[in-house]
Protein backbone atom coordinates (compact mmCIF):
# COMPACT_ATOMS: atom_id res chain seq x y z
CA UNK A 1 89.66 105.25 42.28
CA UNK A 2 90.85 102.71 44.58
CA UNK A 3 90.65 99.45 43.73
CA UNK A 4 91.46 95.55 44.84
CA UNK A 5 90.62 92.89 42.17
CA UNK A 6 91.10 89.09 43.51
CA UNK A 7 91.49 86.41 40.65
CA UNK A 8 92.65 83.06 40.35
CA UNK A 9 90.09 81.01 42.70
CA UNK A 10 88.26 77.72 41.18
CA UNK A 11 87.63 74.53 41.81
CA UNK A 12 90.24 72.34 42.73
CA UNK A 13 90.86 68.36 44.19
CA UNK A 14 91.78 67.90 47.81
CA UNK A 15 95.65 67.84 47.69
CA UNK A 16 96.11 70.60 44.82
CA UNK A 17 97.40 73.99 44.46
CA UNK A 18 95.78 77.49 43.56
CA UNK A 19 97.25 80.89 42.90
CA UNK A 20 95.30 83.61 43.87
CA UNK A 21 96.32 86.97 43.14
CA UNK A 22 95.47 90.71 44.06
CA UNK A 23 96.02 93.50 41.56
CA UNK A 24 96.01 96.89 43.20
CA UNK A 25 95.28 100.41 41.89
CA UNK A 26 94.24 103.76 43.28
CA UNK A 27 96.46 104.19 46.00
CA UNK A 28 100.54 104.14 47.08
CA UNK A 29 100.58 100.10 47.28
CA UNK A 30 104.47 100.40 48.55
CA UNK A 31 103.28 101.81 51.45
CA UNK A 32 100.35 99.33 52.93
CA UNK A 33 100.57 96.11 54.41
CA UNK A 34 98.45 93.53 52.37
CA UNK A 35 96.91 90.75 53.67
CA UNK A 36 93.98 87.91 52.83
CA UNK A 37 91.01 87.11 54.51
CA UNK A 38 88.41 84.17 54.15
CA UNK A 39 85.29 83.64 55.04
CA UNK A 40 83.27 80.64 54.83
CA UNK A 41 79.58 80.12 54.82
CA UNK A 42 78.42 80.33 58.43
CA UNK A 43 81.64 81.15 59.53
CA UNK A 44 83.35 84.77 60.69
CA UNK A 45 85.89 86.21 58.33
CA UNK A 46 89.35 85.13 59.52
CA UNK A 47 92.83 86.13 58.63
CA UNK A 48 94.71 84.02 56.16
CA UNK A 49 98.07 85.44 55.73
CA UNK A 50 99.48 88.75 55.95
CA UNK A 51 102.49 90.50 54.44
CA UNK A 52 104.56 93.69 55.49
CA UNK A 53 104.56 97.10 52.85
CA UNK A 54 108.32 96.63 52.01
CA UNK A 55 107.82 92.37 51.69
CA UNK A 56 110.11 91.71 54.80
CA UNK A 57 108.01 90.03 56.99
CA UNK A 58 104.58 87.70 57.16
CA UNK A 59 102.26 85.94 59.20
CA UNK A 60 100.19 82.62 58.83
CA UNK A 61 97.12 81.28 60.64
CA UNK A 62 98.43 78.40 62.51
CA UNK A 63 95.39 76.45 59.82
CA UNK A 64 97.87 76.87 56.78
CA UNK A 65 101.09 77.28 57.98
CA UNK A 66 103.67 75.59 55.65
CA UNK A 67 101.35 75.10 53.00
CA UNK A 68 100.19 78.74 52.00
CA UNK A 69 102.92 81.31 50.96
CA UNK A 70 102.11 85.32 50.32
CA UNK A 71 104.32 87.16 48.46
CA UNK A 72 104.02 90.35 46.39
CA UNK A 73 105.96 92.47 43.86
CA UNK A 74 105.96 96.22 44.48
CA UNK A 75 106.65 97.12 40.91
CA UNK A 76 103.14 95.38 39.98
CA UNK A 77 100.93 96.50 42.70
CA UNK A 78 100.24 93.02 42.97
CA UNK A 79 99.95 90.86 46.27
CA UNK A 80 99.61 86.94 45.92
CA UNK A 81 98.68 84.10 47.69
CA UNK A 82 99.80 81.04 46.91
CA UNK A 83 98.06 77.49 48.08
CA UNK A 84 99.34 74.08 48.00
CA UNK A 85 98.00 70.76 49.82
CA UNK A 86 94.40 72.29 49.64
CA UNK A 87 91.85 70.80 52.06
CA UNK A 88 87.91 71.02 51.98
CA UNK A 89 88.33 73.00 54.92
CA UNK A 90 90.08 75.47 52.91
CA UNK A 91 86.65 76.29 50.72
CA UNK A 92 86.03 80.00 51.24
CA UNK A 93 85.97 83.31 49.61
CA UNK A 94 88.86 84.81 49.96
CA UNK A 95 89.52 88.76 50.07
CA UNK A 96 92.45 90.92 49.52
CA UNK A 97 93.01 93.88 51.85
CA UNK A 98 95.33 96.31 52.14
CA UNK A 99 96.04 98.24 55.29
CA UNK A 100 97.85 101.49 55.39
CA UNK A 101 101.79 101.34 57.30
CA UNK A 102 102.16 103.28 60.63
CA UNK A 103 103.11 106.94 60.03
CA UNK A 104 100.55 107.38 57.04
CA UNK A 105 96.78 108.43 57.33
CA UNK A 106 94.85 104.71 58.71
CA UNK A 107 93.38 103.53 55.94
CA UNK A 108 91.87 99.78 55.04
CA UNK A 109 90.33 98.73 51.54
CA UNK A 110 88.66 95.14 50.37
CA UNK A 111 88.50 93.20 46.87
CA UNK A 112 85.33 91.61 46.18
CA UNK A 113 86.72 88.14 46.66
CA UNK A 114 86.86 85.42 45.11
CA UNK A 115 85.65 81.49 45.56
CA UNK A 116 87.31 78.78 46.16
CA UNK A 117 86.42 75.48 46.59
CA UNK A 118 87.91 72.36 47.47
CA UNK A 119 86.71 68.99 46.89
CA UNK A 120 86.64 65.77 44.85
């Protein structure tokens, strides 16, 4: 049973920091590219941050560059995101997905999300 379960989302001041993380099960996590999404209300779904199967390489929207970070740790199946210098711009739900490498049957999966929300 494959599964993506966000946590770590809240409610947080203008200027903070939030962890989010991703715990994976179900399928060979060493071998997909994970990434987060967010989507706010009335908005599309747009790419946060993305991170390469082996932890070598990542990308930013040019919206939180040098203030979000994702990292993850292979031996925990586990993909994080972590947010400093939030802005109310940043409130969202935010979704895990993981994306299978080149080479390997395509495959895609989602979390359920999870909220956050910025403000004072």
């Amino acid at each position: 049973q494959v599964q993506l379960v966000e946590s770590g989302g809240g409610l947080v001041q203008p200027g903070g920091s939030l962890r989010l993380s991703c715990a994976a099960s179900g399928f060979p996590f060493g071998r997909y590219a994970m990434s987060w999404y967010r989507q706010a209300p009335g908005k599309e779904r747009e790419l946060v941050a993305a991170i390469t199967s082996a932890g070598g390489s990542s990308n930013y929207a040019d919206s939180v560059k040098g203030r979000f970070t994702i990292s993850r740790d292979n031996a925990k199946n586990t993909v994080y995101l972590q947010m400093n210098s939030l802005k109310p711009e940043d409130t969202a739900v935010y979704y895990c997905n993981a994306r299978a490498d080149y080479g390997i049957a395509p495959k895609n999966y989602w979390g359920q999300g999870t909220q956050v929300t910025v403000s004072s």
